[in-house]
N, C-alpha and C. Protein backbone atom coordinates (compact mmCIF):
# COMPACT_ATOMS: atom_id res chain seq x y z
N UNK A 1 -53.14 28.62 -4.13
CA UNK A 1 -52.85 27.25 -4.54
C UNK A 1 -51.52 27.25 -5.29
N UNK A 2 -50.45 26.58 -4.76
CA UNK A 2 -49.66 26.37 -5.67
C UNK A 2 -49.61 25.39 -7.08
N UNK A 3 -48.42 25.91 -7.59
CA UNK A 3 -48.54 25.49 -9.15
C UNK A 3 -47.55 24.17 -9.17
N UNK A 4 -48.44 23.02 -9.33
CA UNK A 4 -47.73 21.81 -9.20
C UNK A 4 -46.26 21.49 -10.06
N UNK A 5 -45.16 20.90 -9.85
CA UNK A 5 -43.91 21.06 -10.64
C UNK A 5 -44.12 19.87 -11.67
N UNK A 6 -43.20 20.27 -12.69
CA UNK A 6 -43.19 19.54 -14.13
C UNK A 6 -43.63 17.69 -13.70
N UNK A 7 -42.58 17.51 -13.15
CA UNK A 7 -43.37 16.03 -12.83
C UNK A 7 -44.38 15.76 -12.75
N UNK A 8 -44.82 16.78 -11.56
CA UNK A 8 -46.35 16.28 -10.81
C UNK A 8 -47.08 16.14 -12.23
N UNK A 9 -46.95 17.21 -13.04
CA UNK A 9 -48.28 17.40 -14.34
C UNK A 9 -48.78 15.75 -14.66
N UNK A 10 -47.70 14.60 -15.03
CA UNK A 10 -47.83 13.78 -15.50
C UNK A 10 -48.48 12.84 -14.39
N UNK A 11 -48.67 12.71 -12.91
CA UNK A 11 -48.59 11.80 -12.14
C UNK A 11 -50.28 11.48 -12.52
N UNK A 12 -51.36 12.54 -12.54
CA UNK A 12 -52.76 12.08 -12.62
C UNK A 12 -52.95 10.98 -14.02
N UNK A 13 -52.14 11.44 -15.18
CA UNK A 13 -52.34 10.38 -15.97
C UNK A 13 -51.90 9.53 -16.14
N UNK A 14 -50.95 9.33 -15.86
CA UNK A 14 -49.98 7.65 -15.00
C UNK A 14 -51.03 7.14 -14.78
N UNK A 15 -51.09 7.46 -13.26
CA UNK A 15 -52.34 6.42 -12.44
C UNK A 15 -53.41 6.20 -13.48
N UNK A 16 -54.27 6.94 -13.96
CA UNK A 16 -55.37 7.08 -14.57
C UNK A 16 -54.86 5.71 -15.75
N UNK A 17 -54.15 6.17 -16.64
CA UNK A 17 -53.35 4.75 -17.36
C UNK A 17 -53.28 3.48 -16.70
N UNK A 18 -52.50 3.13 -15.72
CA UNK A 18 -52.61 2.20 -15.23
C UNK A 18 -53.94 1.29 -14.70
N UNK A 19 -54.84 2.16 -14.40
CA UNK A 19 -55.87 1.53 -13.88
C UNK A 19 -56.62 1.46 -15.01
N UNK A 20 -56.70 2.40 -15.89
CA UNK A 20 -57.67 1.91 -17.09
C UNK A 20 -57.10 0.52 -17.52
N UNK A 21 -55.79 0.34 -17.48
CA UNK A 21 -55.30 -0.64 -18.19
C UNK A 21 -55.55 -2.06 -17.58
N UNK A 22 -55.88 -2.24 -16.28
CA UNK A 22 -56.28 -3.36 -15.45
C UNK A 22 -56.72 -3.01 -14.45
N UNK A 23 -57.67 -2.81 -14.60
CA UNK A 23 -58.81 -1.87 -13.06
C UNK A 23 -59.09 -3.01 -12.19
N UNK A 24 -58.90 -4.31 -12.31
CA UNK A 24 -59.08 -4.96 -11.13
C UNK A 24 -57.95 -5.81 -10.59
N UNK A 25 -56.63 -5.19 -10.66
CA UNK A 25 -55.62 -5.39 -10.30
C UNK A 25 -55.32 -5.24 -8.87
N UNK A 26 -54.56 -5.71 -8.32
CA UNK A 26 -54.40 -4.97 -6.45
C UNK A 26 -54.10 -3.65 -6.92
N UNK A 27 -53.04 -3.56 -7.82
CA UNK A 27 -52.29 -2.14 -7.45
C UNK A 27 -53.12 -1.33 -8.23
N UNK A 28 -54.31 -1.62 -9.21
CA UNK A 28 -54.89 -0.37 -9.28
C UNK A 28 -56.51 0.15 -8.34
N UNK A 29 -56.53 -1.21 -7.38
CA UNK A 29 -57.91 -1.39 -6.46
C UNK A 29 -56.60 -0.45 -5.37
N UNK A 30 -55.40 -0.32 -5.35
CA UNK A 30 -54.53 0.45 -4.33
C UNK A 30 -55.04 1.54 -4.23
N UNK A 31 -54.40 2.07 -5.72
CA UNK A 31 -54.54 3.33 -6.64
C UNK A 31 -56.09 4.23 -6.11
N UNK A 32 -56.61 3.22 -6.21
CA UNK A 32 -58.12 3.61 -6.18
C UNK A 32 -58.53 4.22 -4.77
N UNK A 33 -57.89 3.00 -4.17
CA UNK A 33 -57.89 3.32 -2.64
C UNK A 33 -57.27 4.83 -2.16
N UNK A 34 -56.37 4.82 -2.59
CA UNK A 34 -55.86 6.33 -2.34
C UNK A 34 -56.32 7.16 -3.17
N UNK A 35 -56.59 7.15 -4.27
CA UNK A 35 -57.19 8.47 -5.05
C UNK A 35 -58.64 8.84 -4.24
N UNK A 36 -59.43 7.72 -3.73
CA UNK A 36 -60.47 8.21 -2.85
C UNK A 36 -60.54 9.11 -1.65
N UNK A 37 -59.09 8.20 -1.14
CA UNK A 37 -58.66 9.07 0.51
C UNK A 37 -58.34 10.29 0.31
N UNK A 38 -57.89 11.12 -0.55
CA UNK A 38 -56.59 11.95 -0.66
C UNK A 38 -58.11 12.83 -1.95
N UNK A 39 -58.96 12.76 -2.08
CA UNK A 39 -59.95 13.58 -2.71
C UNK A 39 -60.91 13.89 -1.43
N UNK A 40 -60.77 13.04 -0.36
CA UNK A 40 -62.27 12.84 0.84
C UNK A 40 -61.29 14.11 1.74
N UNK A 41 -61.35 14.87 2.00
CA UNK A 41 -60.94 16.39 2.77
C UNK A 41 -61.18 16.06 4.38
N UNK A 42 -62.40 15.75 4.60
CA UNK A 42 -62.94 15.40 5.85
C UNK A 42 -62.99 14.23 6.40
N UNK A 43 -62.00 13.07 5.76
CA UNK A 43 -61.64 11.76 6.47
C UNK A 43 -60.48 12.14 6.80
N UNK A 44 -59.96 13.10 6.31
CA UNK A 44 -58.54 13.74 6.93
C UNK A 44 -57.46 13.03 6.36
N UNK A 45 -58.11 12.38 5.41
CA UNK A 45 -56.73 11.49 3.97
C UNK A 45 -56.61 10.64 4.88
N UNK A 46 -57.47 9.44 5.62
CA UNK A 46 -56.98 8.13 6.13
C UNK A 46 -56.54 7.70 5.12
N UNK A 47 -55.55 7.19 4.87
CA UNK A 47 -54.99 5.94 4.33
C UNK A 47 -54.14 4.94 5.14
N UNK A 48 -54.01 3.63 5.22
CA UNK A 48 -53.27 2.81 6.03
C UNK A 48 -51.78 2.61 4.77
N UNK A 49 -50.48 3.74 5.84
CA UNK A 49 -49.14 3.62 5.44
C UNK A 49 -48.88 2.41 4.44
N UNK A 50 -49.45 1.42 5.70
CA UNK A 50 -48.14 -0.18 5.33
C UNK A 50 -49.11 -0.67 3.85
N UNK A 51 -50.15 0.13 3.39
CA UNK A 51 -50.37 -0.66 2.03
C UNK A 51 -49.82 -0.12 0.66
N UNK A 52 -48.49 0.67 1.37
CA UNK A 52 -47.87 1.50 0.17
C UNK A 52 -46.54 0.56 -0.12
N UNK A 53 -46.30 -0.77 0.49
CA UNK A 53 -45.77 -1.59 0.83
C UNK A 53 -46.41 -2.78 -0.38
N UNK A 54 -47.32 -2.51 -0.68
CA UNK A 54 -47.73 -3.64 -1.55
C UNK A 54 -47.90 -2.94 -3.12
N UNK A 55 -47.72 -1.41 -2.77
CA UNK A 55 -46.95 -1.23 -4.39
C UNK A 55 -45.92 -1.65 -4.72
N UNK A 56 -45.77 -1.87 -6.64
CA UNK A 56 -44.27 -2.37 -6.34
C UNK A 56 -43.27 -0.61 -6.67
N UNK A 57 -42.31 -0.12 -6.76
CA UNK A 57 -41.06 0.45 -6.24
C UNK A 57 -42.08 1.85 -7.11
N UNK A 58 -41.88 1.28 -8.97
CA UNK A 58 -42.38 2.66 -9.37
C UNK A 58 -43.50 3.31 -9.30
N UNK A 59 -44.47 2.01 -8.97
CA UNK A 59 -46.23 2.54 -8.50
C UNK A 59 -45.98 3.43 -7.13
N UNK A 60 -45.33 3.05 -6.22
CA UNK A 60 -44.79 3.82 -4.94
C UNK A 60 -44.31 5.40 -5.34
N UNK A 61 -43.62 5.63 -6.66
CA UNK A 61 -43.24 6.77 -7.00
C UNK A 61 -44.37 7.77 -7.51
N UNK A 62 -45.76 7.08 -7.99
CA UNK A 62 -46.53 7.70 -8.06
C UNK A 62 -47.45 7.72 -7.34
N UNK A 63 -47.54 7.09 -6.32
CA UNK A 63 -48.42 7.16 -5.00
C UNK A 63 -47.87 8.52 -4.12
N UNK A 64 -46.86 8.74 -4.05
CA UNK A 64 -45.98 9.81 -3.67
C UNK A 64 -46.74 10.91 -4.52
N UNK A 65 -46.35 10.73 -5.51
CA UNK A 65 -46.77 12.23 -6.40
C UNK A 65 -48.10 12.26 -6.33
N UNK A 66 -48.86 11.52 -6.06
CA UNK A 66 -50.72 12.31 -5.69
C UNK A 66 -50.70 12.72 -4.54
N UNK A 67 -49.86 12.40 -3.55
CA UNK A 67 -49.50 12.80 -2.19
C UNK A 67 -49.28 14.12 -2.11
N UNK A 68 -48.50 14.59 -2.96
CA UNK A 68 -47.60 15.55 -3.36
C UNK A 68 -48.66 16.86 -3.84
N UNK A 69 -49.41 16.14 -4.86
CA UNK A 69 -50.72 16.94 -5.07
C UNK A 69 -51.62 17.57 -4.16
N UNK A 70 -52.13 16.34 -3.35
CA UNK A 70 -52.84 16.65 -1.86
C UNK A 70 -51.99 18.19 -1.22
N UNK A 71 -50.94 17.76 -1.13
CA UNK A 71 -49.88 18.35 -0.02
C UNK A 71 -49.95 20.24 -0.71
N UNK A 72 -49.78 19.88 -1.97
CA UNK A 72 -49.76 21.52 -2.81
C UNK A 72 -51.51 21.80 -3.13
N UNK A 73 -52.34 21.44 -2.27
CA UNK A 73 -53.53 21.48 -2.94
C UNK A 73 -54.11 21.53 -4.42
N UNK A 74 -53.10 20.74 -5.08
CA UNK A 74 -54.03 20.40 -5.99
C UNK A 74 -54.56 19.11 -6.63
N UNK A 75 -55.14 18.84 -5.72
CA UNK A 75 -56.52 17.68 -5.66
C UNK A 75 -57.81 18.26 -5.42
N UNK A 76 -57.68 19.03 -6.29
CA UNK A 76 -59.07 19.84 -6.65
C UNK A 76 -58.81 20.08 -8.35
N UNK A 77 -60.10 20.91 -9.02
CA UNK A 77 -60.01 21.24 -9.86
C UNK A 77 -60.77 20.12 -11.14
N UNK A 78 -60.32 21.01 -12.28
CA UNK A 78 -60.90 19.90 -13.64
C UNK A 78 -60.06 18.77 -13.73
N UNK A 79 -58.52 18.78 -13.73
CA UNK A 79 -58.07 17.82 -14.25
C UNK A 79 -58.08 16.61 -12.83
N UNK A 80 -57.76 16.95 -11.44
CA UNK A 80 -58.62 15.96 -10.71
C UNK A 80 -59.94 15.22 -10.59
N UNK A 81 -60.82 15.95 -10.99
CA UNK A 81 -61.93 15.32 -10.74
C UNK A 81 -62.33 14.48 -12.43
N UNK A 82 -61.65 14.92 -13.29
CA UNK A 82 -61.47 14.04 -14.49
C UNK A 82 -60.89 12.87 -14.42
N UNK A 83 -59.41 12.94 -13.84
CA UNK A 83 -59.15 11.88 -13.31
C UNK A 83 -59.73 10.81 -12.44
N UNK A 84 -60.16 11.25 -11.64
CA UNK A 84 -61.10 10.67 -10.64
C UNK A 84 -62.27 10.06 -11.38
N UNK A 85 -63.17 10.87 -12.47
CA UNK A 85 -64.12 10.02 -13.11
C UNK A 85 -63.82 8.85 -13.77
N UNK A 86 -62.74 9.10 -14.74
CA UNK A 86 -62.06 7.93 -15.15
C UNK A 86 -61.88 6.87 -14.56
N UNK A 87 -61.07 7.13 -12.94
CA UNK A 87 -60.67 5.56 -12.26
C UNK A 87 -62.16 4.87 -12.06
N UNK A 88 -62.95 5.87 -11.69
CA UNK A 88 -64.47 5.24 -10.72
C UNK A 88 -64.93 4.58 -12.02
N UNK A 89 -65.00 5.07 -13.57
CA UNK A 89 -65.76 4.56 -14.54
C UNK A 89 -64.78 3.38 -14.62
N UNK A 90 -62.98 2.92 -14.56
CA UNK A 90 -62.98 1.57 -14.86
C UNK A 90 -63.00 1.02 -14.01
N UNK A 91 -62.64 1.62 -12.45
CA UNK A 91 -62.95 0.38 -11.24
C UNK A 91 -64.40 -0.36 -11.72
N UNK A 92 -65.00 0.51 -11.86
CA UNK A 92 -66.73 0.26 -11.57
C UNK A 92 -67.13 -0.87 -12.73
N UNK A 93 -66.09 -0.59 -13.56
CA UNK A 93 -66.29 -1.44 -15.01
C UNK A 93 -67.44 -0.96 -16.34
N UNK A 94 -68.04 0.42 -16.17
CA UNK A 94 -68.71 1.15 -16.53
C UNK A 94 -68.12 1.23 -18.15
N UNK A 95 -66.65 1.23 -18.23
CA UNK A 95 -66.11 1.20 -19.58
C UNK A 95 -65.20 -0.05 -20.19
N UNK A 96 -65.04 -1.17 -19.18
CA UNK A 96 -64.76 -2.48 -19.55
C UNK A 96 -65.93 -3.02 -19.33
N UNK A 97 -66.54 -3.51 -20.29
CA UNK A 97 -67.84 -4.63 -19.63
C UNK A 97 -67.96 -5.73 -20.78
């Protein structure tokens, strides 16, 4: 597994920020959308391209960098699947209610 570069470190808690911060936003129901695809191994990371089109420029820069993660395998591990609990607990509203 490679060792993700200085940037990447920050990209899981970006997203994770953002969506805590308005979990029922498009761009963090996006977010969500792809953090699901790009953790699911055996959907083979469907995601539909053209909805990277409805991020706006810098959310796009970090849609890239979980990409990026996928790509270096690391979308595995503690600090992914931490991340991942987080979005599902504020999509879900489990910690806004």
């Amino acid at each position: 597994m490679n060792e993700p570069e200085p940037y990447i470190d920050t990209v899981l808690e970006q997203v994770v920020a953002l969506v805590e911060a308005d979990p029922r936003s498009g761009q963090s129901l996006l977010f969500y959308a792809l953090f699901k695809t790009l953790d699911t191994e055996q959907g083979g990371h469907m995601y539909m391209l053209r909805k990277l089109r409805e991020l706006s420029a810098d959310n796009r820069r970090l849609a890239y960098g979980l990409m990026e993660l996928m790509a270096r395998e690391s979308n595995r591990g503690a600090a992914w699947e931490d991340a991942l609990a987080r979005i599902d607990d504020a999509v879900r509203g489990r910690r806004y209610q």
